[in-house]
Protein backbone atom coordinates (compact mmCIF):
# COMPACT_ATOMS: atom_id res chain seq x y z
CA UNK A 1 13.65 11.03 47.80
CA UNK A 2 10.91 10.42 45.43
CA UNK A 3 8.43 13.66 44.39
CA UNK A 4 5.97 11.39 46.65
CA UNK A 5 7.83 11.60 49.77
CA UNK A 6 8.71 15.68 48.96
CA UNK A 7 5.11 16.56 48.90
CA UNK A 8 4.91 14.58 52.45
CA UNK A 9 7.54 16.58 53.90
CA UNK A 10 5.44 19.76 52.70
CA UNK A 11 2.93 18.68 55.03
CA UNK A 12 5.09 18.05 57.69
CA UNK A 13 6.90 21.05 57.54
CA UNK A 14 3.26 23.10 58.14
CA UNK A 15 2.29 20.80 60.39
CA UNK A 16 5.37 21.47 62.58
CA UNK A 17 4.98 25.69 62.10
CA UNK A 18 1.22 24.72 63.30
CA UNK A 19 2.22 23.04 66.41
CA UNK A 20 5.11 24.83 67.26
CA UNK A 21 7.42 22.31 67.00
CA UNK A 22 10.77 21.50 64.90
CA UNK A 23 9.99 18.74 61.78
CA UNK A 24 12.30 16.94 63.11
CA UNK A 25 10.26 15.54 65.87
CA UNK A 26 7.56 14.73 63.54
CA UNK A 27 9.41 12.37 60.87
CA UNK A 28 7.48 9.18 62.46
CA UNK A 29 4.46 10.70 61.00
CA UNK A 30 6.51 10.73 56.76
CA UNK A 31 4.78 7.73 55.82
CA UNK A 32 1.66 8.99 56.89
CA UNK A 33 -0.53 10.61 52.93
CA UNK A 34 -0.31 13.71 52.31
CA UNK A 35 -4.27 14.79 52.48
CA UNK A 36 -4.39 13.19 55.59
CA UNK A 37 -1.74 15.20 57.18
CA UNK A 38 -3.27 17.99 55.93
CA UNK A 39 -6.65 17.43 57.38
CA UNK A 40 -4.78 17.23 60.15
CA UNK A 41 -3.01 20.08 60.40
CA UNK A 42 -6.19 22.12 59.84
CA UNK A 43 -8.17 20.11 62.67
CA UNK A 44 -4.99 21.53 65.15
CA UNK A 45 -5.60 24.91 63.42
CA UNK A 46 -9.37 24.95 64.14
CA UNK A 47 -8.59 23.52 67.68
CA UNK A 48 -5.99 26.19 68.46
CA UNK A 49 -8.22 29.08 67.50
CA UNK A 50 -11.66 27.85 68.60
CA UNK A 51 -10.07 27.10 71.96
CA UNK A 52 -9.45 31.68 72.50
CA UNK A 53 -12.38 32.90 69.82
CA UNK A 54 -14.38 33.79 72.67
CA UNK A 55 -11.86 36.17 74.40
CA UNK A 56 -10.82 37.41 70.83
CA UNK A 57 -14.48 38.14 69.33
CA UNK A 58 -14.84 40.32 73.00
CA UNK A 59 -11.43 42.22 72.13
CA UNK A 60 -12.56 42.78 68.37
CA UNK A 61 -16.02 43.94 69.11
CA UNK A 62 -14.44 46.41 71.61
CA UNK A 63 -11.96 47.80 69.36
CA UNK A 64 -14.65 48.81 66.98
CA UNK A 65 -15.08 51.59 69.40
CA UNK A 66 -11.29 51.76 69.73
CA UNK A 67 -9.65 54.36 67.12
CA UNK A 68 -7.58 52.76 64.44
CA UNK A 69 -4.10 54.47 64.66
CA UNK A 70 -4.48 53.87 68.38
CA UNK A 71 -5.07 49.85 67.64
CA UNK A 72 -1.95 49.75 65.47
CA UNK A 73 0.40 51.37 68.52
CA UNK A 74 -1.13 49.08 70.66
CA UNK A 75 -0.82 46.00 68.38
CA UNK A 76 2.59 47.48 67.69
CA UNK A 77 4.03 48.31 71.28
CA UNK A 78 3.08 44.80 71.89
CA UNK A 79 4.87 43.00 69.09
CA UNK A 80 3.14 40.09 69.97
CA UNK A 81 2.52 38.47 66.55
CA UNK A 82 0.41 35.21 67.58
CA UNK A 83 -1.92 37.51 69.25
CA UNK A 84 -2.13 39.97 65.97
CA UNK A 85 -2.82 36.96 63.55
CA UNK A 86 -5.33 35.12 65.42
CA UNK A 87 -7.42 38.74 66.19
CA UNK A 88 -7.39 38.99 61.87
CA UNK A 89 -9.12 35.96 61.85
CA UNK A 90 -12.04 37.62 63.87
CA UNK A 91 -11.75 41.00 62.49
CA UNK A 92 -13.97 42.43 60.25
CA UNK A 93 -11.61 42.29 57.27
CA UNK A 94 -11.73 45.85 56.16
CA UNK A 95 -10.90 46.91 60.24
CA UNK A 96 -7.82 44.54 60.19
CA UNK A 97 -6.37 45.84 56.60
CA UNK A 98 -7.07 49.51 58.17
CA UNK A 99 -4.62 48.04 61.36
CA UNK A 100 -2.35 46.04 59.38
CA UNK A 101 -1.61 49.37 56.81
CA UNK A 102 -0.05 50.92 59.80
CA UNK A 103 2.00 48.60 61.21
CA UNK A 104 5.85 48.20 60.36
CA UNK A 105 6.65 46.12 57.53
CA UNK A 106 8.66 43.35 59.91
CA UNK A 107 6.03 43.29 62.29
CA UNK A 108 3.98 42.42 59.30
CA UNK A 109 5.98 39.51 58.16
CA UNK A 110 6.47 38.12 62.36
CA UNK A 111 2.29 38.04 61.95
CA UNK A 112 2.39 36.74 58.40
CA UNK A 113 3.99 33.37 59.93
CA UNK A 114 1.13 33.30 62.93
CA UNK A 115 -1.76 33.30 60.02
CA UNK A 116 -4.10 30.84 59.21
CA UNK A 117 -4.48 31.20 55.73
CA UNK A 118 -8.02 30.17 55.67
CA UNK A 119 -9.13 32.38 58.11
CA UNK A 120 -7.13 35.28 56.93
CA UNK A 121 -8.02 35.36 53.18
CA UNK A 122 -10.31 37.96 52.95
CA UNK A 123 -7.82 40.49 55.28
CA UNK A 124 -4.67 39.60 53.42
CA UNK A 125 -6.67 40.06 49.77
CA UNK A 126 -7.43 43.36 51.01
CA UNK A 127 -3.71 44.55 51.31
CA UNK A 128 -2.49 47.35 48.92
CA UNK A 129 -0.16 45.69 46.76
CA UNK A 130 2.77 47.92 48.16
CA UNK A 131 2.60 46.41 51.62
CA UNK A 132 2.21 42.52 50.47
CA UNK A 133 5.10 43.25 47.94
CA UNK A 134 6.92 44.77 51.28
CA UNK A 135 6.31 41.82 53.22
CA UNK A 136 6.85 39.20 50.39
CA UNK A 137 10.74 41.03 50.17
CA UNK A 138 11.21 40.69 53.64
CA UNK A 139 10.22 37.13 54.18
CA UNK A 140 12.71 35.77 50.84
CA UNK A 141 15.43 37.87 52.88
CA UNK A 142 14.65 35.32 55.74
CA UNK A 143 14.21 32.71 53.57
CA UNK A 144 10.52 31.40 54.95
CA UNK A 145 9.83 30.26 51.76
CA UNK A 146 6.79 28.22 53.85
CA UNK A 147 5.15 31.39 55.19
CA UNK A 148 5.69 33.19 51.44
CA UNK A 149 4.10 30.41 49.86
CA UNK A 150 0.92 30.93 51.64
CA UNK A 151 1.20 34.75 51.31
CA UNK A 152 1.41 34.58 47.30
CA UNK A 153 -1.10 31.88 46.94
CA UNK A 154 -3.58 34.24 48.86
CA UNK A 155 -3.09 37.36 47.49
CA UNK A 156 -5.11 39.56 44.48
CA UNK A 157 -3.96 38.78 40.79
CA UNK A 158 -2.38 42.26 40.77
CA UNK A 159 0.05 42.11 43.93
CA UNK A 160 0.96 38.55 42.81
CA UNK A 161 2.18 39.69 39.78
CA UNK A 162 4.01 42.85 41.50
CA UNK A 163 5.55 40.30 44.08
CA UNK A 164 6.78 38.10 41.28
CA UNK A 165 8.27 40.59 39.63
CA UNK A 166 10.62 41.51 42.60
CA UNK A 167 11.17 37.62 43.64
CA UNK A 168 14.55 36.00 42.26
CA UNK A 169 14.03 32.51 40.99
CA UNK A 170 15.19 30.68 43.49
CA UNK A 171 12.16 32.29 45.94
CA UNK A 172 9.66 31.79 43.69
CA UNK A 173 10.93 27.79 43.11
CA UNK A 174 11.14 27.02 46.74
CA UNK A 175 7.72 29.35 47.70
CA UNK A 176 6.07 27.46 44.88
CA UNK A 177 7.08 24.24 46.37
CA UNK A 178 5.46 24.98 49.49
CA UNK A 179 2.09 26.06 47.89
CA UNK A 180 -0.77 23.06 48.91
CA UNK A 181 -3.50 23.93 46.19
CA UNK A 182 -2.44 23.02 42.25
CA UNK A 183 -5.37 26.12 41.65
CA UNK A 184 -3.12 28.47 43.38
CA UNK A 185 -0.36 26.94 41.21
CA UNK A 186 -2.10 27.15 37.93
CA UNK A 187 -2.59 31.13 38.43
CA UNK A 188 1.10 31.69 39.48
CA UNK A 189 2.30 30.02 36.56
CA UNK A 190 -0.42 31.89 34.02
CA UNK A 191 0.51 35.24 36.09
CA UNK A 192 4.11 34.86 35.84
CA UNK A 193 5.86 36.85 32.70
CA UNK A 194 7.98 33.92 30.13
CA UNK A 195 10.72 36.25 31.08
CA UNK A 196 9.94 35.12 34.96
CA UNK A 197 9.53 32.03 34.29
CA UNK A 198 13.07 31.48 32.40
CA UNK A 199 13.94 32.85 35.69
CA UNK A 200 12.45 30.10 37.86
CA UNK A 201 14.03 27.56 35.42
CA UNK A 202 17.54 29.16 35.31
CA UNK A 203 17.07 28.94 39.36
CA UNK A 204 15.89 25.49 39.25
CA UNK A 205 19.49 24.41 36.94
CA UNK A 206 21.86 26.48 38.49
CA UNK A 207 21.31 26.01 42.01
CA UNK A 208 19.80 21.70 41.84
CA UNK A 209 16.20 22.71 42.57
CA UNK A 210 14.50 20.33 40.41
CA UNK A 211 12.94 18.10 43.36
CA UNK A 212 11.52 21.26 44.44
CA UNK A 213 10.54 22.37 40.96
CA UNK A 214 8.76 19.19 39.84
CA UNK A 215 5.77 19.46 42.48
CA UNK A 216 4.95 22.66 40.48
CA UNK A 217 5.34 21.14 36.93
CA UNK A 218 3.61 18.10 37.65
CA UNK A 219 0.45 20.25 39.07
CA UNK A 220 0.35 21.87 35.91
CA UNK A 221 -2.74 21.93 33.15
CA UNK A 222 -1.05 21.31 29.65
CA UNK A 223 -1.03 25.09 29.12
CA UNK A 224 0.38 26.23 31.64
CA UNK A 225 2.96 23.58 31.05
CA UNK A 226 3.35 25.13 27.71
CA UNK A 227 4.13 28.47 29.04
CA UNK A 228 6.78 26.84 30.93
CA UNK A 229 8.00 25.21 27.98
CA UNK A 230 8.38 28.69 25.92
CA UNK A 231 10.37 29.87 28.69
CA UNK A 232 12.75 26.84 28.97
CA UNK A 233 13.55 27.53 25.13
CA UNK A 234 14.80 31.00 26.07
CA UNK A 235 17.63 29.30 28.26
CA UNK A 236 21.00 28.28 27.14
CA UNK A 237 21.27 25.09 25.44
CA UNK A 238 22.95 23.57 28.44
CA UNK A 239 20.36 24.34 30.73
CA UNK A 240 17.69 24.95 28.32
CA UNK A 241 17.50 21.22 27.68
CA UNK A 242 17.70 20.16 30.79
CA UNK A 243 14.90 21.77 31.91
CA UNK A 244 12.73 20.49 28.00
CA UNK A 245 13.72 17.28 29.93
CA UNK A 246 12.47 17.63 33.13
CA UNK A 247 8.89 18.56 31.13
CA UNK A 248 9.41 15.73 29.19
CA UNK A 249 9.40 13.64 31.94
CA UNK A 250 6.34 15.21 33.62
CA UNK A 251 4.11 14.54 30.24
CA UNK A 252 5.32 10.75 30.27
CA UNK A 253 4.46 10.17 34.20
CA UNK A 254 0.70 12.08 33.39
């Protein structure tokens, strides 16, 4: 499979957690670009959630009047985690952090799968960095490296570097893999420590992750690149070279 036809399956994979559906029943759609599918997938986004904003601006402008702690048992009682993420993309965002700060950590993570990134930026910025370092640990327990992709590429400088630091290499590798934007990219790579970084790489040698780690590389500005580089020559020779060759590569395809 060429680093082509893995960014492809990227898109299919969120497409098929946006429908609802398993990838499998989408693979007629693999030779289909990349952007394309993306547009896509945000067009059945917007569809899905302009289809209940009505009903949902009506239950957010009555909760104003609604105590917070009585919100989160409600929201909690119901465990209904569709419902949760598509009421933070109407919240005000400061009202939905105040919810969301009281509600169990793996509740959290079941609503952190329902989210619309776009729509939920401003609420999931607004986290304390102990919760989205919470969540982030529970979602690498259940491997959803999709859903903690999307959390780390959202969240402030200061809980992405708190969330990196308790990630293991292989999470970060496979989360960064499912990360659209090369911005979002660029700033986990220049956020990371070298010492994290060896860790992605050791990850990346050890356990055959290097179609999942060249997306990342090949996203890269030349400094970043170079970060990576410094932390490749911190590895063992056996693996350290491998992965000087793997950047190699990635500066003779640019």
């Amino acid at each position: 499979m060429t680093d082509a036809d893995l960014t492809v399956s990227t898109q299919l994979i969120k497409l098929a957690r946006t429908l609802g559906v398993p990838v499998d029943q989408l693979t007629y759609l693999a030779d289909v670009p990349d952007t394309d599918l993306r547009d896509f997938r945000f067009q059945v986004a917007d569809l899905f959630f302009e289809g209940q904003s009505e009903g949902l601006r009506r239950v957010a402008a009555a909760s104003k009047v609604v105590p917070t702690p009585i919100i989160a048992k409600l929201v909690t009682r119901s465990r209904n985690a569709l419902f949760a993420a598509r009421m933070s993309g109407v919240l005000d965002p400061s009202h939905a952090v105040d919810v969301a700060k009281r509600l169990p950590t793996d509740f959290l993570a079941d609503v952190a799968t329902q989210l619309d990134a776009r729509r939920a930026a401003p609420m999931i910025a607004g986290l304390p960095t102990a919760t989205v370092v919470a969540i982030a640990e529970v979602l690498a327990a259940r491997s959803d490296w999709l859903t903690l992709g999307d959390l780390v590429a959202t969240i402030s400088d200061e809980a992405a570097r708190a969330t990196e630091a308790v990630l293991d290499g292989v999470a970060l590798v496979r989360s960064a893999y499912l990360v659209d934007d090369a911005e979002y990219l660029e700033r986990f790579v220049n956020l990371a420590s070298v010492s994290k970084l060896t860790e992605m790489l050791r990850a990346a040698a050890e356990h055959d992750l290097w179609s999942e780690f060249r997306p990342t590389l090949a996203a890269l500005s030349e400094s970043a690149v170079e970060a990576v580089r410094t932390a490749a020559e911190r590895l063992p020779p056996e693996l350290g070279d491998r992965a000087l060759a793997e950047i190699a590569d990635r500066r003779s395809a640019s």
